[in-house]
Protein backbone atom coordinates (compact mmCIF):
# COMPACT_ATOMS: atom_id res chain seq x y z
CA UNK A 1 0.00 0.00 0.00
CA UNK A 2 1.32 3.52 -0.47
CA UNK A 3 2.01 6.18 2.07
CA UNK A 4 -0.71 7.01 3.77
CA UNK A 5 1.00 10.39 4.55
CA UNK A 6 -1.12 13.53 2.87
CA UNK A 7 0.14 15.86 0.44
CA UNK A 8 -1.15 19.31 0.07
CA UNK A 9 -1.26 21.31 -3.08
CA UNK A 10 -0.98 24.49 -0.79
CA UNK A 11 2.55 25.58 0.87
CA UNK A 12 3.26 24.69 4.25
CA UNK A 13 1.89 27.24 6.76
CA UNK A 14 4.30 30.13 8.09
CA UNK A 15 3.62 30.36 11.20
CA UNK A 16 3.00 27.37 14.33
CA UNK A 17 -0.63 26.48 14.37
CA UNK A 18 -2.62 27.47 17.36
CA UNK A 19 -3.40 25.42 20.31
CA UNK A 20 -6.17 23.11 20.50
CA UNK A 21 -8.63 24.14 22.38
CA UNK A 22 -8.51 22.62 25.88
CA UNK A 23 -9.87 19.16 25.51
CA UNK A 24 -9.32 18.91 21.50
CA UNK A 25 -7.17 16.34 20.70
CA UNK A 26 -4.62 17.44 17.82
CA UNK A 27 -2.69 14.62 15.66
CA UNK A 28 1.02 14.80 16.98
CA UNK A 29 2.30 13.72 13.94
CA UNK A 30 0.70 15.20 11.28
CA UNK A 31 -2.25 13.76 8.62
CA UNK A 32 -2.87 10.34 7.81
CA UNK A 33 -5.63 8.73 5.82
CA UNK A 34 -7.45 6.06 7.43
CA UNK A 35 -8.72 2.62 6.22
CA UNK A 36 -12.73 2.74 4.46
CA UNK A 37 -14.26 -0.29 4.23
CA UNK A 38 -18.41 -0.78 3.66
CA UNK A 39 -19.78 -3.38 5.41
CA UNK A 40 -23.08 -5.14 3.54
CA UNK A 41 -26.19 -2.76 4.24
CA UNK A 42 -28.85 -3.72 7.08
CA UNK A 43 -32.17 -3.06 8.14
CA UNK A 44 -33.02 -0.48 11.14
CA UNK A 45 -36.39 0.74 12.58
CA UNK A 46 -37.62 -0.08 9.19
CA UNK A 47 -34.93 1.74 7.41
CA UNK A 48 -31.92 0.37 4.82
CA UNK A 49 -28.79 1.56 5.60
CA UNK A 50 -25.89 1.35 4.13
CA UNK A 51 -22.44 1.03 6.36
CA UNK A 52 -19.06 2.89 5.86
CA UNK A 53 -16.59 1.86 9.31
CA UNK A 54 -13.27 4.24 9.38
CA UNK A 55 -10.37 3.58 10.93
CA UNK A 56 -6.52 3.70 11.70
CA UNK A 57 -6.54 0.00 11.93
CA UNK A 58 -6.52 -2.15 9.02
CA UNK A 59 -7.68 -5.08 11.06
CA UNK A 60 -10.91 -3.23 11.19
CA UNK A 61 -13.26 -1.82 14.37
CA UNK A 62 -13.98 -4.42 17.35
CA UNK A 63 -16.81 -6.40 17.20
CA UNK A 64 -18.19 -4.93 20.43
CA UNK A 65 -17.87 -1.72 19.59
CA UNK A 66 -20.09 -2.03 16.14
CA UNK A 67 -22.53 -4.26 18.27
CA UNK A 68 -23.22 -1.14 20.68
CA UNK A 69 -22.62 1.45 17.52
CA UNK A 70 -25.57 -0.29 16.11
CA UNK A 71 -27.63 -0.71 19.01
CA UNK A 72 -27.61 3.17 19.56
CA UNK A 73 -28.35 3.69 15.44
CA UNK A 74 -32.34 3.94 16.58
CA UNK A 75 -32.08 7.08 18.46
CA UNK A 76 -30.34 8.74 15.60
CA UNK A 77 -33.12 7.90 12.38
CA UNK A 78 -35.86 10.67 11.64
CA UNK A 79 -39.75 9.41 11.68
CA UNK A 80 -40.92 8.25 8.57
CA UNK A 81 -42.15 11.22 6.15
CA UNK A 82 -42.29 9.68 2.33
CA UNK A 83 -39.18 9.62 1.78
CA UNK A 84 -37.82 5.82 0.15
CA UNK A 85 -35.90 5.43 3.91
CA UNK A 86 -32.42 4.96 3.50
CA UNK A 87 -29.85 6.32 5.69
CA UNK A 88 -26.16 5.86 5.36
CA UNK A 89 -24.12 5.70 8.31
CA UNK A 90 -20.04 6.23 9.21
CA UNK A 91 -18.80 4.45 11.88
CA UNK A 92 -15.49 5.31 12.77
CA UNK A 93 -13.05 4.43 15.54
CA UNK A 94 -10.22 6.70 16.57
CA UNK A 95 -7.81 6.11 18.89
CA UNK A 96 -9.60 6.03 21.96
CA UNK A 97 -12.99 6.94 21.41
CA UNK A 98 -15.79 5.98 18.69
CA UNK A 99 -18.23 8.14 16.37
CA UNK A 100 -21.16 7.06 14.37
CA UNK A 101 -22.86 9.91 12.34
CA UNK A 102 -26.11 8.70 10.61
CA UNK A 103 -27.16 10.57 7.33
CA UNK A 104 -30.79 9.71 6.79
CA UNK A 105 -32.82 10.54 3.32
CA UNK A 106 -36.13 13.26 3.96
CA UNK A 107 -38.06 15.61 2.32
CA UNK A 108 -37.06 14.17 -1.13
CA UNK A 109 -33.93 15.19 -1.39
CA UNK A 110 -31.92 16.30 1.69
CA UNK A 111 -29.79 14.74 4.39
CA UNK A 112 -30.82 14.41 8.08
CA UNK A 113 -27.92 14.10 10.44
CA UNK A 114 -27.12 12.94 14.20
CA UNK A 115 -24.63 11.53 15.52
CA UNK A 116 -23.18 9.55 18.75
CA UNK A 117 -19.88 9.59 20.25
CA UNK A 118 -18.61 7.19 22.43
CA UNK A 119 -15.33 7.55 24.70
CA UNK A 120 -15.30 11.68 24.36
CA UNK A 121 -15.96 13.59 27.23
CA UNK A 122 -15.68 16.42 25.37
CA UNK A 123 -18.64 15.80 23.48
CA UNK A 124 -20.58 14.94 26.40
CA UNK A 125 -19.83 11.50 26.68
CA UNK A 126 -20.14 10.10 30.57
CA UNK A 127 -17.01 8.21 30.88
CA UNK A 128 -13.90 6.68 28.01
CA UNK A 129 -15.30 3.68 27.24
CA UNK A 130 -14.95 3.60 23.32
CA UNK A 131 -18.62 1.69 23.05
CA UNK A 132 -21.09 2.99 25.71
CA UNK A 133 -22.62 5.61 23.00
CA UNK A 134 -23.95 8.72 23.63
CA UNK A 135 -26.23 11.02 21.22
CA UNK A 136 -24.55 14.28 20.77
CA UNK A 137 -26.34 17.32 20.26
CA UNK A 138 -22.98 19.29 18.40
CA UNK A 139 -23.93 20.81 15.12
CA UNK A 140 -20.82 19.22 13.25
CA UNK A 141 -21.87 16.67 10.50
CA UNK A 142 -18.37 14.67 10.21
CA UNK A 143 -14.71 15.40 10.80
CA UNK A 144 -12.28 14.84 7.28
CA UNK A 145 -12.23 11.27 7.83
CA UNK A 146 -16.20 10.73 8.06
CA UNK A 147 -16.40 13.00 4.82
CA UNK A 148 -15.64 11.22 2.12
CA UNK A 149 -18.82 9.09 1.70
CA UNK A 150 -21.70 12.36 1.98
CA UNK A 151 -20.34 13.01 -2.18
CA UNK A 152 -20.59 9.69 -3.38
CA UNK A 153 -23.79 9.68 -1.74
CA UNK A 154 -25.39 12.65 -3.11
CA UNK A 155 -24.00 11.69 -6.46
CA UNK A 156 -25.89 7.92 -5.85
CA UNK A 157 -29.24 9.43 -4.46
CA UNK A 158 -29.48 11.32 -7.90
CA UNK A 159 -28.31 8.74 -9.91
CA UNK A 160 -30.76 5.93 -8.47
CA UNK A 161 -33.91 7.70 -6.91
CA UNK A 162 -34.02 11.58 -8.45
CA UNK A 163 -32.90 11.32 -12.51
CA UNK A 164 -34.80 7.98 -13.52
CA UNK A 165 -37.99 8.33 -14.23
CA UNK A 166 -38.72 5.24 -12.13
CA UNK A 167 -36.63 5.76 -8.42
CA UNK A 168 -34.65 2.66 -7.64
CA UNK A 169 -34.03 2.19 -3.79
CA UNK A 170 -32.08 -1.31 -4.34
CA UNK A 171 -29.92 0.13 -7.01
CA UNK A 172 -28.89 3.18 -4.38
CA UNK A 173 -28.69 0.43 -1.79
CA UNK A 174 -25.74 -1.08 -4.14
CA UNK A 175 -23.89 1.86 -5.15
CA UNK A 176 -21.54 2.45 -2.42
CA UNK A 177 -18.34 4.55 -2.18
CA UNK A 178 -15.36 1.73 -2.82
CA UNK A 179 -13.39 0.29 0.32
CA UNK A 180 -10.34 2.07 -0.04
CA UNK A 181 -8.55 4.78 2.28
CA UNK A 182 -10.95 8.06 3.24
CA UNK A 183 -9.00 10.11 1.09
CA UNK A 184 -5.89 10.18 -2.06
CA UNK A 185 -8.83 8.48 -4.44
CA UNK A 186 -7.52 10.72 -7.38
C-alpha cells in the first residue's frame, strides 16, 4: 500500500498552528488517511442503511464496539415522512474513542444528520469507554475522515432515486463509495 502520509497542493503554513482548544485532541504527527471499508447494508427501525466503518486499523473496528454502535443507530433515524428510507451511516473508531454519524434521506432530497460519540468527554460522553454511545447534540456533520462518503452519496441518491424516471431504492442500496482509504482516491 502507499504512504498514507497527505500531500497538500498548498505551501506549508508560516507560522506554528494554534493550540487546540482545551480538551481537542490534535494529531502529533501530522495527517494520515485512514482505512474505508463498507460493510453489507442492514435493516433499522424499518430503514436500509448502508455502512461505511473508518479507521486507523486495518484489522478493522472491534466487534463490540459495532454491536453497541448499532444498538444506539435507533435514536439517531428521523420518523418516517415519504421519503424511500435509506440512511447511510459512518462508523469510525479513533484512537480512543468511537463516532457514528447517521445521514438519513427526507423531504425528497436532503440529508438528516445525528450523531453519537462514544469515549469523548468532550462531546458529552459520561465516561472513556470507546462503546457505551452517547447522542450528541454538536452541530458538526463529520470530521475529514467521516467525509468522504456524503459526495458519493449525493452523487448515488441522484443517480438511483431523483434522474430515472422510475426511483430505484435497491440500485442506491448497491452503489456504495469503494473500500479504499478516506482520502488520495484521485
Amino acid at each position: 500500500m502507499a504512504s498514507t502520509r497527505s500531500t497538500s497542493r498548498f505551501p506549508a503554513p508560516v507560522a506554528a498552528p494554534a493550540p487546540a482548544p482545551s480538551g481537542v485532541p490534535r494529531a502529533a504527527t501530522g495527517f494520515r488517511e485512514k482505512f474505508l471499508t463498507v460493510p453489507p447494508p442492514i435493516e433499522v427501525a424499518g430503514r436500509r442503511i448502508k455502512r461505511y466503518h473508518v479507521t486507523a486499523d486495518p484489522a478493522g473496528i472491534e466487534p463490540e464496539i459495532v454491536r453497541a454502535a448499532y444498538a444506539t443507530l435507533p435514536r439517531l433515524l428521523p420518523e418516517p415522512d415519504g421519503t424511500p428510507p435509506a440512511t447511510f451511516v459512518v462508523l469510525h473508531r479513533g484512537d480512543d474513542s468511537t463516532y457514528l454519524c447517521a445521514y438519513s434521506w427526507v423531504w425528497d432530497n436532503v440529508l438528516h444528520f445525528r450523531a453519537a460519540a462514544a469515549g469523548q468527554p468532550v462531546l458529552g460522553c459520561p465516561d472513556r469507554d470507546p462503546a457505551h454511545f452517547t447522542v450528541t447534540q454538536l452541530p458538526w456533520i463529520g470530521c475529514v475522515w467521516e467525509l468522504p462518503p456524503i459526495l458519493h452519496e449525493r452523487d448515488a441518491w441522484v443517480r438511483h432515486l431523483l434522474a430515472p424516471e422510475v426511483p430505484d431504492l435497491d440500485a442506491y442500496m448497491t452503489d456504495s463509495l469503494p473500500e479504499g482509504t478516506t482520502g488520495d482516491r484521485t
